[in-house]
N, C-alpha and C. Protein backbone atom coordinates (compact mmCIF):
# COMPACT_ATOMS: atom_id res chain seq x y z
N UNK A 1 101.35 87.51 135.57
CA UNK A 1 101.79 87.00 134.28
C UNK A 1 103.20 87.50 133.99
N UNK A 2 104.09 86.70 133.86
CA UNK A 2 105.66 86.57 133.18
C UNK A 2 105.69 86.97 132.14
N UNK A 3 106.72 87.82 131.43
CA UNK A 3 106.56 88.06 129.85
C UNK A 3 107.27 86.85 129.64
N UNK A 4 107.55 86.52 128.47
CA UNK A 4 108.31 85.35 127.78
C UNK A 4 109.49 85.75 127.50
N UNK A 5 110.20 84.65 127.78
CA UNK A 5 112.24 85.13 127.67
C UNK A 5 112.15 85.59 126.22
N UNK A 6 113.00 87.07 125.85
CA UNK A 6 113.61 87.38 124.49
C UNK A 6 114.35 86.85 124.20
N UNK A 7 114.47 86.34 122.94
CA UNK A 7 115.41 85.78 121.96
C UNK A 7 116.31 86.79 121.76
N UNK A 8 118.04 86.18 121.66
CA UNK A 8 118.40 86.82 121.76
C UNK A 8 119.09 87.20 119.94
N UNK A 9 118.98 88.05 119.67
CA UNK A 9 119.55 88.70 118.09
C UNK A 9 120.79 88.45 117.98
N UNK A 10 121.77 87.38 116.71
CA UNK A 10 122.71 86.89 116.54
C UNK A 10 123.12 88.37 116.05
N UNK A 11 124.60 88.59 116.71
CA UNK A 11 125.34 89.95 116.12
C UNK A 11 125.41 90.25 114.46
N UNK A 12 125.23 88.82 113.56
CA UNK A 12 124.99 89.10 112.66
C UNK A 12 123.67 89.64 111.84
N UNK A 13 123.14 89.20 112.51
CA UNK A 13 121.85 89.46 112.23
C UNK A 13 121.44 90.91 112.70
N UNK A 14 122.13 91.51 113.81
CA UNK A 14 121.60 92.63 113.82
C UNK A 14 122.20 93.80 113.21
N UNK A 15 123.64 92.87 112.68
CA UNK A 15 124.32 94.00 111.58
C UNK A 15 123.56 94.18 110.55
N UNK A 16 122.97 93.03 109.83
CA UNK A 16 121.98 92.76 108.42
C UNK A 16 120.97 93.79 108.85
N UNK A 17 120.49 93.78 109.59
CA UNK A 17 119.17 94.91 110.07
C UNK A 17 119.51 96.46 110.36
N UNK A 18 120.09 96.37 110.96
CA UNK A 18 120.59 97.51 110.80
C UNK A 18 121.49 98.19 109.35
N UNK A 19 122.16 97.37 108.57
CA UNK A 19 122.36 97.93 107.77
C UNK A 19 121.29 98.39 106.54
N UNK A 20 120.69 97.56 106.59
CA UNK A 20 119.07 97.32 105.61
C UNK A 20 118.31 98.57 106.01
N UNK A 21 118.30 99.14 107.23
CA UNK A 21 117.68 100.37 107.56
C UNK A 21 118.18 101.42 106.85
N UNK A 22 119.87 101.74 107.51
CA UNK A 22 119.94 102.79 106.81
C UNK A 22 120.31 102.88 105.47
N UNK A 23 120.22 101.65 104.51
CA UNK A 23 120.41 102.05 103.22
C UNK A 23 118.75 102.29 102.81
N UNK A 24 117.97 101.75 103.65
CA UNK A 24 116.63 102.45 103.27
C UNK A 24 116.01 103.42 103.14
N UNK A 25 116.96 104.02 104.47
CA UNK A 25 117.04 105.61 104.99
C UNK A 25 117.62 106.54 103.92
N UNK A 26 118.91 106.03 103.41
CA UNK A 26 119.83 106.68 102.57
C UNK A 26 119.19 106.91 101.04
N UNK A 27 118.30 105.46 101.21
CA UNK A 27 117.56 105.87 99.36
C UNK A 27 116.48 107.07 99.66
N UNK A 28 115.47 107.09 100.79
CA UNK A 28 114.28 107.32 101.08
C UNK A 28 114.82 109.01 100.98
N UNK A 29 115.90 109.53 101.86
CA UNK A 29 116.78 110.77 101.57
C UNK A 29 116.75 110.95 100.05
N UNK A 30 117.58 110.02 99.28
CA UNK A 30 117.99 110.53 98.43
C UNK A 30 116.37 111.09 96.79
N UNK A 31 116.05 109.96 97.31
CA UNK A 31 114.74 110.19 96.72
C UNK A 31 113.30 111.35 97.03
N UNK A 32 113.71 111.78 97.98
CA UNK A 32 113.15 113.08 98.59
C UNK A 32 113.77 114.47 98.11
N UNK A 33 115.46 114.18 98.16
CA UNK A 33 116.33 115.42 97.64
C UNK A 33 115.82 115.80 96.29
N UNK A 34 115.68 114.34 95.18
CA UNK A 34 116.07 114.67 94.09
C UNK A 34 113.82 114.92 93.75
N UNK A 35 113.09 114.66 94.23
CA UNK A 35 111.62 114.96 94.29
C UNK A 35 111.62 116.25 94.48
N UNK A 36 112.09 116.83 95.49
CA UNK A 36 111.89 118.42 95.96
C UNK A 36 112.98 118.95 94.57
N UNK A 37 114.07 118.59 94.20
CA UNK A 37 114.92 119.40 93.46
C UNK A 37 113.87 119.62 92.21
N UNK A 38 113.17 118.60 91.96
CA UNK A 38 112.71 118.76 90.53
C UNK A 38 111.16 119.49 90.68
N UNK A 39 110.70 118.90 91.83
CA UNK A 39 109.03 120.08 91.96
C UNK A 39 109.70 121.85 92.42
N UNK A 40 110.83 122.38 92.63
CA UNK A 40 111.49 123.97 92.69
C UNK A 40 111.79 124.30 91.35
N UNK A 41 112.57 122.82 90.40
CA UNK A 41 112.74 123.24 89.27
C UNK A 41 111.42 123.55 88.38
N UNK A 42 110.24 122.95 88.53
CA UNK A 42 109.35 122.75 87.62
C UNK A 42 108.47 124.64 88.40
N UNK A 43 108.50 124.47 89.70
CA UNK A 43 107.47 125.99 89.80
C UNK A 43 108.66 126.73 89.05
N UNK A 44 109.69 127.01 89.04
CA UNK A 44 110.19 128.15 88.71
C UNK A 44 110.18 128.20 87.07
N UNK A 45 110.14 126.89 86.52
CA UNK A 45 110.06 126.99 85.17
C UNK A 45 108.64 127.89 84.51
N UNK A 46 107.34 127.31 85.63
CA UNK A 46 105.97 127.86 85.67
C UNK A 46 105.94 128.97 86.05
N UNK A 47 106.87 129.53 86.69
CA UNK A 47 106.39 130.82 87.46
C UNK A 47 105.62 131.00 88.22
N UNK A 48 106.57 129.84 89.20
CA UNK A 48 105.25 129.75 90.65
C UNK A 48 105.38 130.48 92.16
N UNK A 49 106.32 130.23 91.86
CA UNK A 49 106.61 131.27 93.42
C UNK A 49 106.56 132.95 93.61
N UNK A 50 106.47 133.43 94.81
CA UNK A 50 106.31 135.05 94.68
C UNK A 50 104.84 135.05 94.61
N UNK A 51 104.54 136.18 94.96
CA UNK A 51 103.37 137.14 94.82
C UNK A 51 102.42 136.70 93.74
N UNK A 52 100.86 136.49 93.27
CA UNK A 52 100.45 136.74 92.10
C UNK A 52 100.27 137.97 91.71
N UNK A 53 100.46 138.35 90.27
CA UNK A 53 100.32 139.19 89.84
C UNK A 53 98.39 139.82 89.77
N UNK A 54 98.37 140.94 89.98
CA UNK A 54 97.23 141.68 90.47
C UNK A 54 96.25 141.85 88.67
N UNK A 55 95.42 141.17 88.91
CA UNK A 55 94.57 141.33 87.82
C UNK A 55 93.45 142.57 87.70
N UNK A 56 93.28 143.50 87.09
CA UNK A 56 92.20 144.68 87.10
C UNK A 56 91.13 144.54 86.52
């Protein structure tokens, strides 16, 4: 069995795709930075990180 001839991807078209990635990439980043910035801001507001304090 033969695979079937690939089509071949118009240069424009693989600029469109490729650019569509990495601005997907670039939000998916940026939306991760600013998720983690605000769950560090929120433990430290709670007083989450470090050691617990020892109850008697």
């Amino acid at each position: 069995m033969s695979k079937p001839p690939r089509e071949q991807i118009s240069p424009e078209t693989r600029r469109d795709i490729r650019r569509a990635f990495l601005t997907l990439l670039a939000v998916g980043l940026v939306i991760g930075a600013l998720t983690a910035a605000g769950l560090v801001t929120l433990m430290n507001h709670f007083n989450l990180f470090g050691v617990p304090e020892q109850r008697q």
